[in-house]
Protein backbone atom coordinates (compact mmCIF):
# COMPACT_ATOMS: atom_id res chain seq x y z
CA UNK A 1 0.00 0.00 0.00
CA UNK A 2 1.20 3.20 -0.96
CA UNK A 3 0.89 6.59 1.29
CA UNK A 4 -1.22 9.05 -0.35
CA UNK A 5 0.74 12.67 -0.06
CA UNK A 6 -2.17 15.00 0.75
CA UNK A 7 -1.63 18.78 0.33
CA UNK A 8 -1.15 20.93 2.66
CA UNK A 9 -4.38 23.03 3.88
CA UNK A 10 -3.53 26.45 2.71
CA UNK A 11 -3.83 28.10 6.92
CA UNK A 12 -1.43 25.72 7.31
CA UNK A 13 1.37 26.66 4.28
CA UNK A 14 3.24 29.52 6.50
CA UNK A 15 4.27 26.85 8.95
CA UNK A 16 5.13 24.70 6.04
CA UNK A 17 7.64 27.44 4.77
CA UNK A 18 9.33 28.14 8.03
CA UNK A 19 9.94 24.08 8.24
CA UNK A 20 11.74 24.03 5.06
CA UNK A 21 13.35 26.48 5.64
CA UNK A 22 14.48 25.35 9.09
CA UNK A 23 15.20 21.97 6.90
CA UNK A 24 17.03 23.60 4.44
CA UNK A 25 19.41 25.27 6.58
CA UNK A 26 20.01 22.44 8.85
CA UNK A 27 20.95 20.64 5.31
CA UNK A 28 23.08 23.24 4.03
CA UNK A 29 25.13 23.70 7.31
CA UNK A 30 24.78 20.25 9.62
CA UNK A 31 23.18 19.60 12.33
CA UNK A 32 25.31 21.03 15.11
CA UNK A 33 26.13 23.97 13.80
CA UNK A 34 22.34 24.51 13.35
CA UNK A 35 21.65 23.91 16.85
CA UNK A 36 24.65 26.30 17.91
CA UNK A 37 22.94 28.94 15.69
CA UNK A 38 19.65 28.48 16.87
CA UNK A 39 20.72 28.77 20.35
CA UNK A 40 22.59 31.95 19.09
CA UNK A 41 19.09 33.40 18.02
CA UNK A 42 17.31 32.17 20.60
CA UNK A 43 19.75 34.14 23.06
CA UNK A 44 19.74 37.26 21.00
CA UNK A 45 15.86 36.90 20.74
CA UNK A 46 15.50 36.53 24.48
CA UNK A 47 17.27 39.37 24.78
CA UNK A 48 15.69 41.85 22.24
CA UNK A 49 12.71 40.60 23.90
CA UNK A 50 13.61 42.49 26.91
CA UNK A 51 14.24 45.42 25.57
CA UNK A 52 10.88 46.76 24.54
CA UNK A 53 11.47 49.16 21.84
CA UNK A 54 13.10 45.61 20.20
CA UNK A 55 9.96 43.51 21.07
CA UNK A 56 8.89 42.78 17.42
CA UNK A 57 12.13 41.55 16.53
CA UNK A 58 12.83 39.53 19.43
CA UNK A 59 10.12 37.35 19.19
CA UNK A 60 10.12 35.98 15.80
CA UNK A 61 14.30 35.67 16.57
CA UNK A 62 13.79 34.09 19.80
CA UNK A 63 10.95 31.12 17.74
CA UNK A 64 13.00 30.95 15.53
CA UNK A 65 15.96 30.01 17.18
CA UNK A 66 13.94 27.16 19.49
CA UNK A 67 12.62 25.50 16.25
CA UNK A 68 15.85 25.58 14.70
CA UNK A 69 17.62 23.65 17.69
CA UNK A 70 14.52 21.23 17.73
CA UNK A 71 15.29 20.59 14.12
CA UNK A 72 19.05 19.81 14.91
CA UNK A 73 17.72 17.26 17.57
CA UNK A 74 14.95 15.44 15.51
């Protein structure tokens, strides 16, 4: 039996494009140096999120940065 490949729900395409994008650059540069860059962002997010006038770049940095390290892990 083959697995039918359903596509994607179109709410659910943005996540789609931040996943292969995560994928991509976990491809291009390996796995642990995309966990030591993710936990790069996700320190520099954390700490534009304290900042307030840096709020709106902190947070998409600081996501960012966690799904790229759980990428470099599964």
């Amino acid at each position: 039996m083959e697995k039918q490949i359903r596509p994607t729900p179109w709410y659910l395409s943005p996540f789609l494009a931040i996943w292969r994008l995560l994928t991509w650059i976990l491809k291009l540069v390996g796995r642990v140096a995309a966990g030591i860059i993710g936990l790069a962002f996700a320190i520099v997010g954390g700490i534009l999120t304290a900042l307030v006038i840096t709020l709106p770049i902190g947070i998409p940095l600081l996501i960012l940065g966690i799904l790229l390290m759980l990428r470099a892990i599964f």
